[in-house]
C-alpha atoms as a PDB file:
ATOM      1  CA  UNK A   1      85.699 145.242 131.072  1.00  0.00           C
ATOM      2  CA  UNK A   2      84.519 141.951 130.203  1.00  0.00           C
ATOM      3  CA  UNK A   3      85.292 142.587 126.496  1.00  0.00           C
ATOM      4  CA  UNK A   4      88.615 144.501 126.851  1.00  0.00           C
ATOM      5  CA  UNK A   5      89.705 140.774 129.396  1.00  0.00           C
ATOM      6  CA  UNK A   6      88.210 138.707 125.970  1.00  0.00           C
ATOM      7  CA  UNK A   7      90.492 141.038 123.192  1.00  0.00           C
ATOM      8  CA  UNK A   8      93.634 140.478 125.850  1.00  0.00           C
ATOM      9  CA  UNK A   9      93.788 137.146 126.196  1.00  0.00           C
ATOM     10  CA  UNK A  10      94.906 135.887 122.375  1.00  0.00           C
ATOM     11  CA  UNK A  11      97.768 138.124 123.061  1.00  0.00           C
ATOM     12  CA  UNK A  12      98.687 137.179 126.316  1.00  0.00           C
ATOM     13  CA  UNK A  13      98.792 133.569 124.934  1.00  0.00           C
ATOM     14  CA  UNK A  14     100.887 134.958 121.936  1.00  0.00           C
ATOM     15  CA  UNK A  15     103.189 136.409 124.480  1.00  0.00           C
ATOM     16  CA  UNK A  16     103.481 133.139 126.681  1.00  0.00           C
ATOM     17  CA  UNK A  17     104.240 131.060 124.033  1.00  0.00           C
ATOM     18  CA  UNK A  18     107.294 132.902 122.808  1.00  0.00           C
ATOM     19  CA  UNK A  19     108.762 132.946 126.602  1.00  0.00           C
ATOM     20  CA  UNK A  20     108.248 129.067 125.916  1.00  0.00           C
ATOM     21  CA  UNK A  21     109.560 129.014 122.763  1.00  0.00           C
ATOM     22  CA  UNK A  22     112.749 126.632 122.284  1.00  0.00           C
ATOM     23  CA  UNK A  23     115.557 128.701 121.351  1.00  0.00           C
ATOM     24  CA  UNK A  24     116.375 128.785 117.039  1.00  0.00           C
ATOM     25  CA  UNK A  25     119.237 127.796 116.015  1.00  0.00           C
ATOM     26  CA  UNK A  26     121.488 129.237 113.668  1.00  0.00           C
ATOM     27  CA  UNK A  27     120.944 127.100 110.777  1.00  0.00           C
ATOM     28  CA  UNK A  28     117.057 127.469 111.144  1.00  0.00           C
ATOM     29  CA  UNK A  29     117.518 131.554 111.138  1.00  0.00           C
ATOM     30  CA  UNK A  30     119.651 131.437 107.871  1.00  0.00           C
ATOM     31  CA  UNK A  31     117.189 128.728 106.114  1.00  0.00           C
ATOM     32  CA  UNK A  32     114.467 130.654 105.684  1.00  0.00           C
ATOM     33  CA  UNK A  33     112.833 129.318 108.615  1.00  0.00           C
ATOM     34  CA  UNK A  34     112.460 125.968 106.945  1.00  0.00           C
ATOM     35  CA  UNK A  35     112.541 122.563 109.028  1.00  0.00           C
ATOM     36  CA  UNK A  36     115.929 120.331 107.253  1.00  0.00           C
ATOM     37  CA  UNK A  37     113.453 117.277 107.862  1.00  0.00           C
ATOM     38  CA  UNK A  38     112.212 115.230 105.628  1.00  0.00           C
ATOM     39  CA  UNK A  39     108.354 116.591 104.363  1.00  0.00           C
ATOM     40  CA  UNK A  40     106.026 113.275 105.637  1.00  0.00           C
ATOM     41  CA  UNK A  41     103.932 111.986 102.976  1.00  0.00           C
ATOM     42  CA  UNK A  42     100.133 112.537 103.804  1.00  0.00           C
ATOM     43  CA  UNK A  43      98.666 109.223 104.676  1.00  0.00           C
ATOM     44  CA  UNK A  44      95.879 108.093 102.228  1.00  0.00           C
ATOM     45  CA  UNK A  45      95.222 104.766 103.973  1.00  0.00           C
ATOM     46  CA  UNK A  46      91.385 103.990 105.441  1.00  0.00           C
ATOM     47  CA  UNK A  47      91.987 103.876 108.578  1.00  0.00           C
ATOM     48  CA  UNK A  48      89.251 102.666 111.521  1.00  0.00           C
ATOM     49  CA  UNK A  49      87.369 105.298 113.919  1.00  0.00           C
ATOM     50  CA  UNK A  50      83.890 105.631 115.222  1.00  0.00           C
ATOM     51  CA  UNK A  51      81.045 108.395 114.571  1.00  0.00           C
ATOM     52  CA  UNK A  52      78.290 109.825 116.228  1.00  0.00           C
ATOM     53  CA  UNK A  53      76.208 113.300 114.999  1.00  0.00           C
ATOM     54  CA  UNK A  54      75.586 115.962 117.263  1.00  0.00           C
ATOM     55  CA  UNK A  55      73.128 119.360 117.061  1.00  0.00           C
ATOM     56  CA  UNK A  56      69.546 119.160 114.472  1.00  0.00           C
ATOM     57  CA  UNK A  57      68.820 116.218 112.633  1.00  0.00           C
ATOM     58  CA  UNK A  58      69.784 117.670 109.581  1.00  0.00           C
ATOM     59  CA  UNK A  59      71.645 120.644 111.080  1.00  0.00           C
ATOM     60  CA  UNK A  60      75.115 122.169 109.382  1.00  0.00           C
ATOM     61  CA  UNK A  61      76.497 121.383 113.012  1.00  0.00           C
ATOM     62  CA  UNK A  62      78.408 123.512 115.132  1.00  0.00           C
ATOM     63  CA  UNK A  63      78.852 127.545 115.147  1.00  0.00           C
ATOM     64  CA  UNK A  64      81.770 128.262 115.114  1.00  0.00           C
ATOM     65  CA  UNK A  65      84.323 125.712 116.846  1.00  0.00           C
ATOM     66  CA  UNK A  66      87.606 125.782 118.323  1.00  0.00           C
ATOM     67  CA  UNK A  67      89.304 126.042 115.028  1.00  0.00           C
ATOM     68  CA  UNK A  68      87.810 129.670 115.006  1.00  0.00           C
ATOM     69  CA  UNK A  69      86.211 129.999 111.488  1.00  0.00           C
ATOM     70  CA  UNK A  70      83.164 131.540 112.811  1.00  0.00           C
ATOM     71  CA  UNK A  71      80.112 132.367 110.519  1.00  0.00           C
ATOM     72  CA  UNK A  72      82.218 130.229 107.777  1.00  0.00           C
ATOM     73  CA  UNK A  73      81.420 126.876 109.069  1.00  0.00           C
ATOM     74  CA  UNK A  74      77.183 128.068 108.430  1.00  0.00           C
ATOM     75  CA  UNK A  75      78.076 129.550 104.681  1.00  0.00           C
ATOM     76  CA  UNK A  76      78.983 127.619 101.934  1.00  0.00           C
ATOM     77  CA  UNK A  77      81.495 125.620 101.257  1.00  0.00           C
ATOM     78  CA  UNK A  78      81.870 125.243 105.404  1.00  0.00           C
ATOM     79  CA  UNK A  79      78.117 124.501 105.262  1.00  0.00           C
ATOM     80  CA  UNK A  80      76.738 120.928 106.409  1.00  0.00           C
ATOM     81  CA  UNK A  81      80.427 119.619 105.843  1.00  0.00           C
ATOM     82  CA  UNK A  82      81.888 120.574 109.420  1.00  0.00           C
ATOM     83  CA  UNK A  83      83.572 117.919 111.478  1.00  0.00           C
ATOM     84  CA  UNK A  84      84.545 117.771 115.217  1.00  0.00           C
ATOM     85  CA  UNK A  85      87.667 115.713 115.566  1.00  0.00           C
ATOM     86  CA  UNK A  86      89.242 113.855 118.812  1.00  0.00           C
ATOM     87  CA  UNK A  87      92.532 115.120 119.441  1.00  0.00           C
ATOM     88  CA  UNK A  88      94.789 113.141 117.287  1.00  0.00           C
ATOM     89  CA  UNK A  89      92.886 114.435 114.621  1.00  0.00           C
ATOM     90  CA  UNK A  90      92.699 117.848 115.893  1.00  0.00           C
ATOM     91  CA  UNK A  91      96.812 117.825 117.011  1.00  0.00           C
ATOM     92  CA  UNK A  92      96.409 120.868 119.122  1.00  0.00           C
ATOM     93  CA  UNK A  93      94.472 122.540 116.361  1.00  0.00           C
ATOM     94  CA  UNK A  94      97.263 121.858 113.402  1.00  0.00           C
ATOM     95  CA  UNK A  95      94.821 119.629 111.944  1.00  0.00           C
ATOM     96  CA  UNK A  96      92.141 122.384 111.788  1.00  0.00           C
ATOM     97  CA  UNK A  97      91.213 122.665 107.787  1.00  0.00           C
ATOM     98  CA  UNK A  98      92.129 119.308 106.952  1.00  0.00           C
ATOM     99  CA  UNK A  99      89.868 117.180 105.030  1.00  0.00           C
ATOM    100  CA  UNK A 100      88.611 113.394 105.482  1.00  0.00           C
ATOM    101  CA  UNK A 101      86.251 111.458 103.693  1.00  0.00           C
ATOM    102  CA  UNK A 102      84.183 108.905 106.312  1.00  0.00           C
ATOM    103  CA  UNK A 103      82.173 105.790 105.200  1.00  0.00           C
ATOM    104  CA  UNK A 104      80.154 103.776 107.233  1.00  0.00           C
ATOM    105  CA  UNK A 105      80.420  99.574 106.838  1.00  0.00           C
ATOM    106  CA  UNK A 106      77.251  98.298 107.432  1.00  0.00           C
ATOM    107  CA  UNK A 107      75.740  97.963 103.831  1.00  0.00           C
ATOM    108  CA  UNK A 108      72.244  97.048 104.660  1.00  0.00           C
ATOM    109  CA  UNK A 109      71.737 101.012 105.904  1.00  0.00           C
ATOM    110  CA  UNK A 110      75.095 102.559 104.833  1.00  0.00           C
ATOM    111  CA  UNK A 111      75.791 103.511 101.330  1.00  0.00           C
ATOM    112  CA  UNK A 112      79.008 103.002  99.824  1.00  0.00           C
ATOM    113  CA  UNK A 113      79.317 106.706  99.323  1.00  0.00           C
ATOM    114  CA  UNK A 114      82.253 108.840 101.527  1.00  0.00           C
ATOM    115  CA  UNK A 115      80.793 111.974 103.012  1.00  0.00           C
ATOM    116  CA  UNK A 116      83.978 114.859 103.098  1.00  0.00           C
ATOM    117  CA  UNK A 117      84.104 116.642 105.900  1.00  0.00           C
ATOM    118  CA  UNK A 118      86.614 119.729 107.331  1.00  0.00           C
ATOM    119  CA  UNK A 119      88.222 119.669 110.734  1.00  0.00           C
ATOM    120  CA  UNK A 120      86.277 122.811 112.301  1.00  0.00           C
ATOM    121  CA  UNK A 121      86.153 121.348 116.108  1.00  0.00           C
ATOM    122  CA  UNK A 122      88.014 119.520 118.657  1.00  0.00           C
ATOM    123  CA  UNK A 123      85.621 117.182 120.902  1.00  0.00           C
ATOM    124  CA  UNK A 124      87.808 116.251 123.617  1.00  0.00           C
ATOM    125  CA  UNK A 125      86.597 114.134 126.179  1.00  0.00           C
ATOM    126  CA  UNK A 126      84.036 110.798 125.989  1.00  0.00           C
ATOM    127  CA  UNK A 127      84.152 108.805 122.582  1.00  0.00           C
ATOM    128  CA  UNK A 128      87.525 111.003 121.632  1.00  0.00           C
ATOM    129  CA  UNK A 129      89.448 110.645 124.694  1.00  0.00           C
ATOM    130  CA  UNK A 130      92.525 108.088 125.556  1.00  0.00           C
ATOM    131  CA  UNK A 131      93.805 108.387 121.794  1.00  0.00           C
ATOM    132  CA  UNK A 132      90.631 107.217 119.945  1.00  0.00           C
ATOM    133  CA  UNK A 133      90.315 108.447 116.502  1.00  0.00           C
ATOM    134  CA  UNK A 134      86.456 109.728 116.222  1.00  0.00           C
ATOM    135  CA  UNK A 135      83.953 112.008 114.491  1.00  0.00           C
ATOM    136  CA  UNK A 136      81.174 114.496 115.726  1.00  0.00           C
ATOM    137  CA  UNK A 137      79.459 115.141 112.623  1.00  0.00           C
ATOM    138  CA  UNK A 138      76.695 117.317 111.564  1.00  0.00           C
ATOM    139  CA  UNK A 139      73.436 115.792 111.564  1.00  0.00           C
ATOM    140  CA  UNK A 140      73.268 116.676 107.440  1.00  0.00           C
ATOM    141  CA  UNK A 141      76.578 115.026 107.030  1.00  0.00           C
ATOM    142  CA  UNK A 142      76.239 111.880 109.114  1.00  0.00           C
ATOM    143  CA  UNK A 143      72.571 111.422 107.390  1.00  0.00           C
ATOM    144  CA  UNK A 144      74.790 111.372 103.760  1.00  0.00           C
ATOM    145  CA  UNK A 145      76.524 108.284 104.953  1.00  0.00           C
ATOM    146  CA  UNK A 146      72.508 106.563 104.658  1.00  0.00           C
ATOM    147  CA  UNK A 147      71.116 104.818 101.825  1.00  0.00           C
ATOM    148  CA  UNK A 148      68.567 106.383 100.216  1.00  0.00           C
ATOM    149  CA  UNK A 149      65.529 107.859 102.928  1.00  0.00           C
ATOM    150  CA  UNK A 150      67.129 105.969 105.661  1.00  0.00           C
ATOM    151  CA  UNK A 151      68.861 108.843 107.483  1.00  0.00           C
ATOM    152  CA  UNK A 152      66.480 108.891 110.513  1.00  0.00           C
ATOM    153  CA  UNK A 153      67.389 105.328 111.159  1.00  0.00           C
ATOM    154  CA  UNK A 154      71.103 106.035 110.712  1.00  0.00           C
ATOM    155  CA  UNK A 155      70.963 108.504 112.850  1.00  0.00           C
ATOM    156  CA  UNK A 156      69.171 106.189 115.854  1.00  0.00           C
ATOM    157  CA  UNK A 157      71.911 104.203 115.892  1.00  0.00           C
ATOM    158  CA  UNK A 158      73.762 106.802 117.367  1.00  0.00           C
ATOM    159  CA  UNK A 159      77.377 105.339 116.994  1.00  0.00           C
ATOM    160  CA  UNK A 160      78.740 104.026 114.350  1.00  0.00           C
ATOM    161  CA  UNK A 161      82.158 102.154 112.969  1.00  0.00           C
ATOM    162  CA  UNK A 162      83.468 103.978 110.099  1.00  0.00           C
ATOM    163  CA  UNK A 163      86.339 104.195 107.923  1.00  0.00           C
ATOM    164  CA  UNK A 164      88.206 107.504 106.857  1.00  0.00           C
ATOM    165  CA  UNK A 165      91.066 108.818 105.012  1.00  0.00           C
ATOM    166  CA  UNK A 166      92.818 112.083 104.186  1.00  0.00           C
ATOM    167  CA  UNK A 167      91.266 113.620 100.831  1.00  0.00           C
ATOM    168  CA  UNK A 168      92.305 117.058  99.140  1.00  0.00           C
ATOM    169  CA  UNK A 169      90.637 119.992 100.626  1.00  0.00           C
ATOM    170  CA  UNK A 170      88.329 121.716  97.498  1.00  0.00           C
ATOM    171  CA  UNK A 171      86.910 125.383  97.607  1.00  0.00           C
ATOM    172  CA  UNK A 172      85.592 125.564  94.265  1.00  0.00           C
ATOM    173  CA  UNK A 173      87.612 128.000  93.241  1.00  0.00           C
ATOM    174  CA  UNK A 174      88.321 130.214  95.959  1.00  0.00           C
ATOM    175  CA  UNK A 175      91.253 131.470  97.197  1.00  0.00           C
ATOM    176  CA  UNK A 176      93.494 131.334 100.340  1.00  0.00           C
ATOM    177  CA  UNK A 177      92.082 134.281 102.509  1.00  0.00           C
ATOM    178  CA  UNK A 178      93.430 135.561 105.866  1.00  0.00           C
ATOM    179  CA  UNK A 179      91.318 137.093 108.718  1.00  0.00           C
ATOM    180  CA  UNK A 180      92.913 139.791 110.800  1.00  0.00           C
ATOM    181  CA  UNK A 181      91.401 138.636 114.356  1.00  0.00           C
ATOM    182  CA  UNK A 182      90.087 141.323 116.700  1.00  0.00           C
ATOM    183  CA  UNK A 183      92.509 143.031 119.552  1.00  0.00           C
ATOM    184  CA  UNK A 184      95.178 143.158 116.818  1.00  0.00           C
ATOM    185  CA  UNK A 185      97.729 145.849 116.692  1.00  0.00           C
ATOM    186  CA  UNK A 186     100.757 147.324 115.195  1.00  0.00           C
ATOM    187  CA  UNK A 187     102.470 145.468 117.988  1.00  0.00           C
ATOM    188  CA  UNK A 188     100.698 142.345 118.001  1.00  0.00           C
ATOM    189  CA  UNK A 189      99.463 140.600 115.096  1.00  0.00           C
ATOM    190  CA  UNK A 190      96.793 137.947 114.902  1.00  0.00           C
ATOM    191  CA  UNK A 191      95.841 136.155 111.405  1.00  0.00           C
ATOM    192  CA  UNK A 192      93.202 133.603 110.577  1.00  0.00           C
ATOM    193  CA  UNK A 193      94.096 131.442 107.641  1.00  0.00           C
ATOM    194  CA  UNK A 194      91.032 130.342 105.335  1.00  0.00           C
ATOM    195  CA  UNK A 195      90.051 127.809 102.694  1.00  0.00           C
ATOM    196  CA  UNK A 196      93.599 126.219 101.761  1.00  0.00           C
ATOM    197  CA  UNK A 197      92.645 123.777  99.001  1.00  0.00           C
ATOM    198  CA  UNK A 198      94.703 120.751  98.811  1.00  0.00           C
ATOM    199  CA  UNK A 199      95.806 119.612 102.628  1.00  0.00           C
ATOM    200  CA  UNK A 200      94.271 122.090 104.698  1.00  0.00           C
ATOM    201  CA  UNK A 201      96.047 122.091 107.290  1.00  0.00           C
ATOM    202  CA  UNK A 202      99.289 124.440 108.149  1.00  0.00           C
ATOM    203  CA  UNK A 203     102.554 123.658 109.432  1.00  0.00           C
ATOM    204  CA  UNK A 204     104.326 127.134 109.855  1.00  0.00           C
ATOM    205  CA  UNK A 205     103.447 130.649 108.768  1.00  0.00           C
ATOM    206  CA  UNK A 206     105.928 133.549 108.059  1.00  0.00           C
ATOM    207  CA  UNK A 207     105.186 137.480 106.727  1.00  0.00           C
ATOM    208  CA  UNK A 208     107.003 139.789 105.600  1.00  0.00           C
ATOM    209  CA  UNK A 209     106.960 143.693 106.260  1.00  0.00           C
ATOM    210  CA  UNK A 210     107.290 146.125 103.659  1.00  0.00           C
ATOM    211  CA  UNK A 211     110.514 147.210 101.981  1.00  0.00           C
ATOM    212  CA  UNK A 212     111.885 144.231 104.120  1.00  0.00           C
ATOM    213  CA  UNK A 213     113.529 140.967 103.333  1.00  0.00           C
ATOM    214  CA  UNK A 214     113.185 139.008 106.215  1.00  0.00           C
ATOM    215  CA  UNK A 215     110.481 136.692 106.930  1.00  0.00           C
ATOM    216  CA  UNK A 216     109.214 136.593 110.446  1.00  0.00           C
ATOM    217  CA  UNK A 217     107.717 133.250 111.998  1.00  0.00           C
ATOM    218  CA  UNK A 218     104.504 133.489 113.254  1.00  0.00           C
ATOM    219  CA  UNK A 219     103.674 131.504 116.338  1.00  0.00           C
ATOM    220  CA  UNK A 220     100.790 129.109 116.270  1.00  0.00           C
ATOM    221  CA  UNK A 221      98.177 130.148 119.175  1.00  0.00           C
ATOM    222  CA  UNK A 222      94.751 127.708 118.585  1.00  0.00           C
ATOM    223  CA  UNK A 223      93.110 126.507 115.861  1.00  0.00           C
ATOM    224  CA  UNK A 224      93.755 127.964 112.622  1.00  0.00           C
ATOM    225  CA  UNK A 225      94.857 131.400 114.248  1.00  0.00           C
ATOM    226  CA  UNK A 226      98.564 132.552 114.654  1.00  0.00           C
ATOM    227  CA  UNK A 227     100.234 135.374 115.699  1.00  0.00           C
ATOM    228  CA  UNK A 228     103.564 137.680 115.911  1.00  0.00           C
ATOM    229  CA  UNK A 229     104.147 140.085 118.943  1.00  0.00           C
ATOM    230  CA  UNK A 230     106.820 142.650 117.814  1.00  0.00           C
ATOM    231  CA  UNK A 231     106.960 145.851 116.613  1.00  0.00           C
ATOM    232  CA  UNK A 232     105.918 148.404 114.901  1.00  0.00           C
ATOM    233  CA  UNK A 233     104.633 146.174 112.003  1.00  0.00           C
ATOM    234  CA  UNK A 234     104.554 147.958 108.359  1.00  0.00           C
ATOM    235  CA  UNK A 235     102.197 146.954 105.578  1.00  0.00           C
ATOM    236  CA  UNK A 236     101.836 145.492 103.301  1.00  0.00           C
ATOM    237  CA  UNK A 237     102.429 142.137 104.545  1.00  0.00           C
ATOM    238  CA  UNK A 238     103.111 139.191 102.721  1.00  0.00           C
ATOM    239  CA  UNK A 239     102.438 136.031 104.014  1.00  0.00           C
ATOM    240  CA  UNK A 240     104.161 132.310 103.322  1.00  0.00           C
ATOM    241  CA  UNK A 241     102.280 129.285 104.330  1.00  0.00           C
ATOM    242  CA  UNK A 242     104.039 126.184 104.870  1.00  0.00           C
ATOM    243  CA  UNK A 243     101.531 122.878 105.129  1.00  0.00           C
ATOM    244  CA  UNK A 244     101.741 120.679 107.891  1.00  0.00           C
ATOM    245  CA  UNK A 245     102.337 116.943 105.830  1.00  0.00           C
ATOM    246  CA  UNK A 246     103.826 117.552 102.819  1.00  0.00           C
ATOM    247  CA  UNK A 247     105.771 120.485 103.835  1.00  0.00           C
ATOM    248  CA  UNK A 248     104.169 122.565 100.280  1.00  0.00           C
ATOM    249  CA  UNK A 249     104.887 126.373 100.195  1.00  0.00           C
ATOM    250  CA  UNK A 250     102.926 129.012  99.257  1.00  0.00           C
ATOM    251  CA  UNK A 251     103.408 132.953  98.761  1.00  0.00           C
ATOM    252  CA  UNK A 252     100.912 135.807  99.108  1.00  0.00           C
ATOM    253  CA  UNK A 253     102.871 139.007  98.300  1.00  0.00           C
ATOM    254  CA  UNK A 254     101.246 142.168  99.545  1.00  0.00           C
ATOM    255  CA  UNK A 255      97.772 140.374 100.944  1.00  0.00           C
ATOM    256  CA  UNK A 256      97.331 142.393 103.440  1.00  0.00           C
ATOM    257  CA  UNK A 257      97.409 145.913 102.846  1.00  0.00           C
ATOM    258  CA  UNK A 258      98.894 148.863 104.595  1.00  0.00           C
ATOM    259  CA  UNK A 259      95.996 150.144 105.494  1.00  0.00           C
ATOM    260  CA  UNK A 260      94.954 146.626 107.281  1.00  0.00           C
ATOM    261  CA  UNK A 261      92.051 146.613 109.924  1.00  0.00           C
ATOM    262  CA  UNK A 262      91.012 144.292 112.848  1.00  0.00           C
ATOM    263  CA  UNK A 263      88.256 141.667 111.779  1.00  0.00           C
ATOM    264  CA  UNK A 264      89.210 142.497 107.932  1.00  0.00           C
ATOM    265  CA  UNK A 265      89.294 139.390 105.852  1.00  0.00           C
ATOM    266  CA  UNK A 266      91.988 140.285 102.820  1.00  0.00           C
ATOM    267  CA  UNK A 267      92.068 137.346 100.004  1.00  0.00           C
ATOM    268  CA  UNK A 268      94.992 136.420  97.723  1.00  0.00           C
ATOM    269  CA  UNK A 269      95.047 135.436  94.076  1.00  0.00           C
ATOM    270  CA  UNK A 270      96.243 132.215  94.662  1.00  0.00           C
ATOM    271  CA  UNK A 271      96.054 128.551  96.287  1.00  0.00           C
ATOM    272  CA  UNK A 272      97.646 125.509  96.830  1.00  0.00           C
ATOM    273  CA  UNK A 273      96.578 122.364  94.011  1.00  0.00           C
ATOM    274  CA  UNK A 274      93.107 121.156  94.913  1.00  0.00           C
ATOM    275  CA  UNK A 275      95.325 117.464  95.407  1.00  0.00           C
ATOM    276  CA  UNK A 276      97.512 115.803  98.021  1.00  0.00           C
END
């Protein structure tokens, strides 16, 4: 029972969320979906926040996270390079996959080297409530902040003032993947979006059924995870990906096969430019 209440609830959510939905207008049904505002430039100014580290001293941080990547964030390119963000950061999980670089100030233990790190984690409450802007690092990446052998004493300090900025998301050349999450169905369908180079972070997500020509919108649920109830759903899909600043598009045609199963991950043979 317990499980069956755990597969339920993504879809329930799904569900609520499109009672709660505004209504779409028109002009947005015959645009493709597409938002006539203008795409916001993605801020590359250092900006101020604080830092602290959280798990092992040299840990790879947390497992898993509210984003929802799972295993990833413990694998390669994930590993030792996860970040838990306060929420405007996180933006009710939007910001999931985005990527910052952070430098400490304070030269006579800091280097002047930026660790990267990927919005995996929301830590509401404490340092990251009342509109702060703060990271939770890993213990591995808030030690690369040190100068040389002086990570222990980096880490003592506990909190620190840092400075961040956006930076381009880089997979070494993997691409754009999509998980189908558990308790999906030809009814309701639940997708997991993974390793976006370039911003990271998603704005609005569309597929497309086969021998079809219109796009559906997806409805973001949490994290990096959004979903469609309607139905019955025919594969292939192909899926369009819309980024959250700059408003870039991207096409998978086909990426997920007819034959699609829950907890399948099913990559595409493309990505967005490794730049912002």
């Amino acid at each position: 029972m317990a499980a069956s209440s755990r597969s339920s609830a993504p879809f329930l959510l799904c569900v609520l969320l499109l009672l709660l939905a505004p209504p779409i207008s028109a002009s947005f049904l015959f645009d493709g979906g597409k938002s006539k505002s203008a795409a916001a430039a993605v801020d590359m100014e250092w900006r101020p926040a604080t830092a602290t580290w959280y798990g092992d001293a040299e840990g790879d941080g947390s497992t898993g996270g509210a984003c929802g990547y799972g295993s990833l964030v413990d694998v390669v390119p994930m590993k030792a390079r996860v970040g838990s963000v306060s929420p405007v950061l996180f933006k009710d999980g939007e910001g999931c996959g985005a990527c910052y670089k952070v430098k400490c100030l304070d030269h006579s233990i800091c280097s002047r080297r930026a660790v990267t790190v990927i919005v995996t984690d929301e830590c509401p409450g404490g340092l990251c409530a009342f509109g702060r802007t703060h990271f939770d690092l890993s213990g591995a990446a808030f030690s690369r902040m040190a100068i040389a052998g002086a990570g222990g004493h980096l880490r003592d300090r506990g909190q620190l003032s840092v400075v961040y900025r956006r930076t381009a998301c880089k997979y070494g050349g993997k691409n754009i993947a999509f998980r189908v999450n558990e308790g999906s169905t030809n009814f309701w369908l639940s997708l997991l979006v993974e390793f976006e180079d370039g911003e990271g972070d998603i704005g609005s997500m569309q597929i497309k059924q086969a021998n079809s020509v219109e796009w559906l919108d997806m409805k973001h649920v949490w994290g990096a995870t959004w979903c469609l109830v309607r139905g019955p759903l025919v594969g292939p899909f192909s899926v369009r990906l819309t980024t959250l600043s700059a408003q870039k598009t991207l096409t998978a045609r086909d990426v997920i096969p007819g034959n699609w199963k829950p907890t399948a991950t099913y990559t595409s043979r493309l990505n967005f430019e490794a730049s912002l």
